[in-house]
N, C-alpha and C. Protein backbone atom coordinates (compact mmCIF):
# COMPACT_ATOMS: atom_id res chain seq x y z
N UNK A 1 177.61 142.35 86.95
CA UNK A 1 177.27 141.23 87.78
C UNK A 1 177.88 139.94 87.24
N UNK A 2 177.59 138.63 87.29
CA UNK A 2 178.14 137.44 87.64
C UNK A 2 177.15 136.43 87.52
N UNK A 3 176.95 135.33 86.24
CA UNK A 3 175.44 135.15 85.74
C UNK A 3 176.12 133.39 85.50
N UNK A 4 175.49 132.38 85.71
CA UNK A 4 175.65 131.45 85.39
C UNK A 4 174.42 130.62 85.15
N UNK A 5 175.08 129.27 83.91
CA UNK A 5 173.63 128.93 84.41
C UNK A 5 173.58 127.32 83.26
N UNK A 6 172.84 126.84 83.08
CA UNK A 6 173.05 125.84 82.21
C UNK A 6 171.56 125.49 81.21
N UNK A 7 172.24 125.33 79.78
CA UNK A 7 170.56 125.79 79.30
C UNK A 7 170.82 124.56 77.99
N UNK A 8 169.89 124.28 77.27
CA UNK A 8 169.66 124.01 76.14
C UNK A 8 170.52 124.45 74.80
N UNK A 9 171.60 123.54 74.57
CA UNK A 9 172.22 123.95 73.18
C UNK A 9 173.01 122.77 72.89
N UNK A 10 172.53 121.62 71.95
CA UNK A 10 172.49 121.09 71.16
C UNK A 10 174.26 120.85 70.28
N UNK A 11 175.21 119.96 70.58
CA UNK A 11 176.30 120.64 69.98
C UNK A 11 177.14 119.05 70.40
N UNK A 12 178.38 118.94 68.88
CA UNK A 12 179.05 117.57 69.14
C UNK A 12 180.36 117.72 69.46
N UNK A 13 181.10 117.34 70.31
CA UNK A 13 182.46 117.43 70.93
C UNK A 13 183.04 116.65 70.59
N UNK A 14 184.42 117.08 70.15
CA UNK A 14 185.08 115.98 69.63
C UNK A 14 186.11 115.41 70.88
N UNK A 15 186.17 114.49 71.67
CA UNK A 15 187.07 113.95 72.73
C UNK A 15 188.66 113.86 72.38
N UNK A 16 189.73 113.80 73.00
CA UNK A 16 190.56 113.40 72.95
C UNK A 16 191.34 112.35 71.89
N UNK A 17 190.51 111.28 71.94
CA UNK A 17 190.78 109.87 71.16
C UNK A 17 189.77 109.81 69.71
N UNK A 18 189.46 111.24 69.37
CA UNK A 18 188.63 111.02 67.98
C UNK A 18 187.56 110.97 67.94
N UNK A 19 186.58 110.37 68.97
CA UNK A 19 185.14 110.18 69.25
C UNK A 19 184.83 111.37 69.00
N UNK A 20 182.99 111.26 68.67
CA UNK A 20 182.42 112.27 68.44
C UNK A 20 181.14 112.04 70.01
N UNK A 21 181.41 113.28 70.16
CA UNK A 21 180.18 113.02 71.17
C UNK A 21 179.26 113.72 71.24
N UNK A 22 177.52 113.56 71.02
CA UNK A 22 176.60 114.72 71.22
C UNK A 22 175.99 115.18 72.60
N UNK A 23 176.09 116.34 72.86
CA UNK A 23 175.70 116.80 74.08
C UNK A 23 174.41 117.57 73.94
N UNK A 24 173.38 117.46 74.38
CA UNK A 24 172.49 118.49 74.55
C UNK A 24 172.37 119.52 75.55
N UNK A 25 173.15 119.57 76.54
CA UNK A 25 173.17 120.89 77.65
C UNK A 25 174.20 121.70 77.69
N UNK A 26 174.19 122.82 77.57
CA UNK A 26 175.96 123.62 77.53
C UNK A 26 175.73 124.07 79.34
N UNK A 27 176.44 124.45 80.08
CA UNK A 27 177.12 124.33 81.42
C UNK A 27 177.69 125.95 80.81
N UNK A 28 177.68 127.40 81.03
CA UNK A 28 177.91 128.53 81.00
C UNK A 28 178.49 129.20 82.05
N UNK A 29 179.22 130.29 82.18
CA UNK A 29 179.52 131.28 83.34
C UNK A 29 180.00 132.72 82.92
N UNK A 30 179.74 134.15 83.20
CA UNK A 30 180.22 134.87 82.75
C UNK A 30 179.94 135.96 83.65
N UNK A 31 180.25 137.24 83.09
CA UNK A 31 179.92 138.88 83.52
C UNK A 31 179.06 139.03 82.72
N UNK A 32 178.11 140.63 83.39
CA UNK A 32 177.35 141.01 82.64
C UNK A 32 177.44 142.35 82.54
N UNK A 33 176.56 143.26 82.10
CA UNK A 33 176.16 144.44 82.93
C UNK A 33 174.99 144.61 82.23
N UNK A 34 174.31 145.30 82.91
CA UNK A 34 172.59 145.72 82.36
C UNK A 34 172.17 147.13 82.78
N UNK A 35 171.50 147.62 81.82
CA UNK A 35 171.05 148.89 81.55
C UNK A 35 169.39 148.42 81.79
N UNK A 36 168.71 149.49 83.06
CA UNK A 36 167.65 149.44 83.43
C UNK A 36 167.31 150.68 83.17
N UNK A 37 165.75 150.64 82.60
CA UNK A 37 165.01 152.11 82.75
C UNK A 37 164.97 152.68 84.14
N UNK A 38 164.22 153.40 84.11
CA UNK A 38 163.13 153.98 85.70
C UNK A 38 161.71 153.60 85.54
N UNK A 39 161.81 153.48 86.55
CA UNK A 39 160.12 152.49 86.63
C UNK A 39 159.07 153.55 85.29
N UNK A 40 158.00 152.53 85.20
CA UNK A 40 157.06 153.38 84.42
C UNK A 40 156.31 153.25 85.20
N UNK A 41 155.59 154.09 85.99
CA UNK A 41 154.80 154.13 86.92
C UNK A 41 153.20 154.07 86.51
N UNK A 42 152.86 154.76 85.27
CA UNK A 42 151.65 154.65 84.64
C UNK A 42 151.41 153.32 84.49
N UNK A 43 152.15 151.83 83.95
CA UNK A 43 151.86 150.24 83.54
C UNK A 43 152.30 149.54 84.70
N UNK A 44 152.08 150.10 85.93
CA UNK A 44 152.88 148.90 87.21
C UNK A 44 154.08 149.10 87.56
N UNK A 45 155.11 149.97 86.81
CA UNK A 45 156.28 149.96 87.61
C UNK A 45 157.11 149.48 86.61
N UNK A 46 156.33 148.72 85.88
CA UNK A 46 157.79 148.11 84.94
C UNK A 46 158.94 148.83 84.35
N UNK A 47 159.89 148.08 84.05
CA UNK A 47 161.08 148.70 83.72
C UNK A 47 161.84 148.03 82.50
N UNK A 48 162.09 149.10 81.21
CA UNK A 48 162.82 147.54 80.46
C UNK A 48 164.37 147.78 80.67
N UNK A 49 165.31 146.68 79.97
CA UNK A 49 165.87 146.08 80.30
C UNK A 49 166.90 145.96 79.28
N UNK A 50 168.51 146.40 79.16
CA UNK A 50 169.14 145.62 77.70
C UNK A 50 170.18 145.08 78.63
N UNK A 51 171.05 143.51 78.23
CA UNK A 51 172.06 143.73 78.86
C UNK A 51 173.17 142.65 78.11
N UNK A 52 174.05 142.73 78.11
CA UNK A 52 175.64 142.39 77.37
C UNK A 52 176.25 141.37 78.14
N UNK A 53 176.19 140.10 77.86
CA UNK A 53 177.38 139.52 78.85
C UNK A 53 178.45 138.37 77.91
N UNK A 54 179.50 138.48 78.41
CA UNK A 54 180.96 137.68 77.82
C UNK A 54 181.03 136.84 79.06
N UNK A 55 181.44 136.27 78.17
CA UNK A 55 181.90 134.19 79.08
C UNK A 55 182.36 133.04 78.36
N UNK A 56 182.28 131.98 79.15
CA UNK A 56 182.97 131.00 78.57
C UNK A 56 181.93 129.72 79.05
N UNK A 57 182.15 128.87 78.10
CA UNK A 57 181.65 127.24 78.04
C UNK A 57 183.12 126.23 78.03
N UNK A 58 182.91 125.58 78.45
CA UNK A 58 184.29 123.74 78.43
C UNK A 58 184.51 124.26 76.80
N UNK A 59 183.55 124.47 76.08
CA UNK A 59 184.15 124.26 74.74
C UNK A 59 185.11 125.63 74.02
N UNK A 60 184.51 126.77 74.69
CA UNK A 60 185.00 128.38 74.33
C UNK A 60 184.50 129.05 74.37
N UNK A 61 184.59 130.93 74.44
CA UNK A 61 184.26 132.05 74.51
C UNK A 61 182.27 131.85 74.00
N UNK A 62 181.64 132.30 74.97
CA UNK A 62 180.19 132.49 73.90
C UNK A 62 180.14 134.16 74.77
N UNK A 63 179.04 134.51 74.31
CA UNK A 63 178.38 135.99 74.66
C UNK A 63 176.84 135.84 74.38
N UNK A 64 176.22 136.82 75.40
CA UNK A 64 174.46 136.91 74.99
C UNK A 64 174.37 138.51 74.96
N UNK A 65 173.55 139.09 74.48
CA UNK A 65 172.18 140.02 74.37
C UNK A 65 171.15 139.37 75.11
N UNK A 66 170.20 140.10 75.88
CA UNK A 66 169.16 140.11 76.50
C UNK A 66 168.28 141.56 76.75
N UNK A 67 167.02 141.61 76.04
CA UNK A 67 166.60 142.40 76.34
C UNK A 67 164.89 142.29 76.54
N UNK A 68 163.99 143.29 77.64
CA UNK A 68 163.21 142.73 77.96
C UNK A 68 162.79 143.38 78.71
N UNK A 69 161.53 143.41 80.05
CA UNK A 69 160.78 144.18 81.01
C UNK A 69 160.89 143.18 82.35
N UNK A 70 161.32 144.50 83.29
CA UNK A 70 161.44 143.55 85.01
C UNK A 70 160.01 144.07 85.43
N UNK A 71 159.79 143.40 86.35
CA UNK A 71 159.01 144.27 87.43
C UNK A 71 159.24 143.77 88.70
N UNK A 72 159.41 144.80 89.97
CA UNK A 72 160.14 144.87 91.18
C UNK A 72 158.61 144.86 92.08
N UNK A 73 158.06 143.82 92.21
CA UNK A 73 157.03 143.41 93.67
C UNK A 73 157.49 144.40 95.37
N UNK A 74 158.59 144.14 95.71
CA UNK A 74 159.24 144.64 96.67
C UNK A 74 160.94 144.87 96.33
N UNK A 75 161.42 145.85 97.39
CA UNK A 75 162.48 145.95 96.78
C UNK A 75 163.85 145.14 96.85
N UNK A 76 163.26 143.69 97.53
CA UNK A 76 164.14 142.52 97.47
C UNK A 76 164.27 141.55 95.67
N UNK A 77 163.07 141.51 95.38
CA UNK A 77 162.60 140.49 94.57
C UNK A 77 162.14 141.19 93.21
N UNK A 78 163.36 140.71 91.95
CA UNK A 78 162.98 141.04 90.31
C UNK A 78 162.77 140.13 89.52
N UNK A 79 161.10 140.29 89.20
CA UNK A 79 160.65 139.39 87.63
C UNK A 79 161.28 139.60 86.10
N UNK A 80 161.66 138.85 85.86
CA UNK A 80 162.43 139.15 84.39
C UNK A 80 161.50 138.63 83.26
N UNK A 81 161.08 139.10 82.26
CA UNK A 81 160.84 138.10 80.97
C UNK A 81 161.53 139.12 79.30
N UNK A 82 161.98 137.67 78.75
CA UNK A 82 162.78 138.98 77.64
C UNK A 82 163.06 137.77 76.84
N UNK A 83 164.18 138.15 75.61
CA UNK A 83 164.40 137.62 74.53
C UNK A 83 165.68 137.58 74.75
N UNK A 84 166.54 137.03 74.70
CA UNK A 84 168.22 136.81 74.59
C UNK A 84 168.41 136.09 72.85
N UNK A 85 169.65 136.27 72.55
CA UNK A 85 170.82 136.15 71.49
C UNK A 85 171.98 135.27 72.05
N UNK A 86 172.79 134.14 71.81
CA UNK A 86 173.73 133.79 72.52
C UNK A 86 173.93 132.89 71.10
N UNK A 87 175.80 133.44 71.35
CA UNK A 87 176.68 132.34 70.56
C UNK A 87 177.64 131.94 71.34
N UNK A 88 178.11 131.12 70.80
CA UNK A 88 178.75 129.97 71.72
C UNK A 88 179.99 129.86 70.13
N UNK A 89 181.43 130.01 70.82
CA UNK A 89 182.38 129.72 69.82
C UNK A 89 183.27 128.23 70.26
N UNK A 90 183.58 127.66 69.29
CA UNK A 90 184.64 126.73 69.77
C UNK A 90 185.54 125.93 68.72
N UNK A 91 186.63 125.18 69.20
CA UNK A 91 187.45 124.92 68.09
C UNK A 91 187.40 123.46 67.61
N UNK A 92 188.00 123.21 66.39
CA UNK A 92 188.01 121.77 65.65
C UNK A 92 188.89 121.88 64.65
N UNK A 93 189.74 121.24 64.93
CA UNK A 93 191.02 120.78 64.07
C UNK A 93 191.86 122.08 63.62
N UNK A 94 191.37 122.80 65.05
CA UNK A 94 192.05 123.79 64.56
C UNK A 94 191.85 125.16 64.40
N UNK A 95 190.13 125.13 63.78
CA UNK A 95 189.67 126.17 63.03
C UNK A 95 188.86 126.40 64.10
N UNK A 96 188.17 127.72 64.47
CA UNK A 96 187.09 128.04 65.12
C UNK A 96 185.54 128.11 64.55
N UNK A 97 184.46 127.34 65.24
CA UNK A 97 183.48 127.52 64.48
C UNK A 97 182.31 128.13 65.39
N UNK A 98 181.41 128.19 65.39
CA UNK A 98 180.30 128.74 66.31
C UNK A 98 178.98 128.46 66.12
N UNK A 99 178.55 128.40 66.97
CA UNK A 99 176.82 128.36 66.80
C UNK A 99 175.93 129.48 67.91
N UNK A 100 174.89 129.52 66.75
CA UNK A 100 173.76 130.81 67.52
C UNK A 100 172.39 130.32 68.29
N UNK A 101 171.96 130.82 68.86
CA UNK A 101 170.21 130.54 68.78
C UNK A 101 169.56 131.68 69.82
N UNK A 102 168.66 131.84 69.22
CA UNK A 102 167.63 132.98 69.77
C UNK A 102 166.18 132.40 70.87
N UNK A 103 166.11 133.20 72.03
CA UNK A 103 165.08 132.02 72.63
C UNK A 103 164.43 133.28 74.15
N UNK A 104 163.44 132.73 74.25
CA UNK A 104 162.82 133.67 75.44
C UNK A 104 163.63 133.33 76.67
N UNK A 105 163.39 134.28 77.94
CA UNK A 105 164.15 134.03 78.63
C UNK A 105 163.32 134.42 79.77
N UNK A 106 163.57 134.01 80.74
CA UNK A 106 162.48 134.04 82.17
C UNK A 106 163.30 134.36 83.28
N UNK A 107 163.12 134.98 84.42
CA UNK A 107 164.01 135.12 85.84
C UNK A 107 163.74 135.85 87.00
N UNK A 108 164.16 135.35 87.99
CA UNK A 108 164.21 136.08 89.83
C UNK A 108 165.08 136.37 89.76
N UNK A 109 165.54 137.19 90.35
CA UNK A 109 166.45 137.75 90.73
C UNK A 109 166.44 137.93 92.39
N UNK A 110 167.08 137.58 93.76
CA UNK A 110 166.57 137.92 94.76
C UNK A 110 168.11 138.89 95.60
N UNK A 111 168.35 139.83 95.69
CA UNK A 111 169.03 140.88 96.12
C UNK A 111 169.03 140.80 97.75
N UNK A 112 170.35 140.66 97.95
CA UNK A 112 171.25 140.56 99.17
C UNK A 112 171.59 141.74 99.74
């Protein structure tokens, strides 16, 4: 699938003319794919959840892990809650550096 989104990550850009600039929101876009169980029918239906995605930020390449339990109300509409992993790479003077952070993660999903 095809995941975008804009979240919380903390990080200083260096401009054109030398300035340093701090940003607190990164702006994201990428692929994914996700590995779903089969419902557990004994706890509600739930289903867990791992999934892999590569992308890019203005600044460079990041990637997440996400893993976690859906549950499907009807078969339009998926509750997500889980834990994601995401680094975010990018360059400076040259060299590539990166940053991590680990954080819960919440979601709908509504199917077309």
């Amino acid at each position: 699938g095809v995941e975008g989104g804009q979240e919380t990550f903390p990080i200083s850009v260096v401009n054109s003319d030398g300035t340093i600039e701090k940003k607190t929101s990164l702006l994201w876009g990428g692929m994914f794919y996700r590995f779903t169980t089969d419902p557990f029918v004994s706890i509600g239906g739930l289903q867990l959840f791992g999934q892999v995605l590569g992308g890019a930020t203005m600044s460079g390449p990041m990637g997440k892990l996400t893993t976690g339990i859906v549950w499907q109300p009807d078969s339009r509409v998926e509750l997500m809650l889980g834990v994601e992993g995401m680094m975010q790479s990018y360059r400076y003077n040259g060299d590539w550096g990166h940053g991590e952070k680990i954080s819960m993660t919440t979601g709908v999903a509504v199917r077309f």
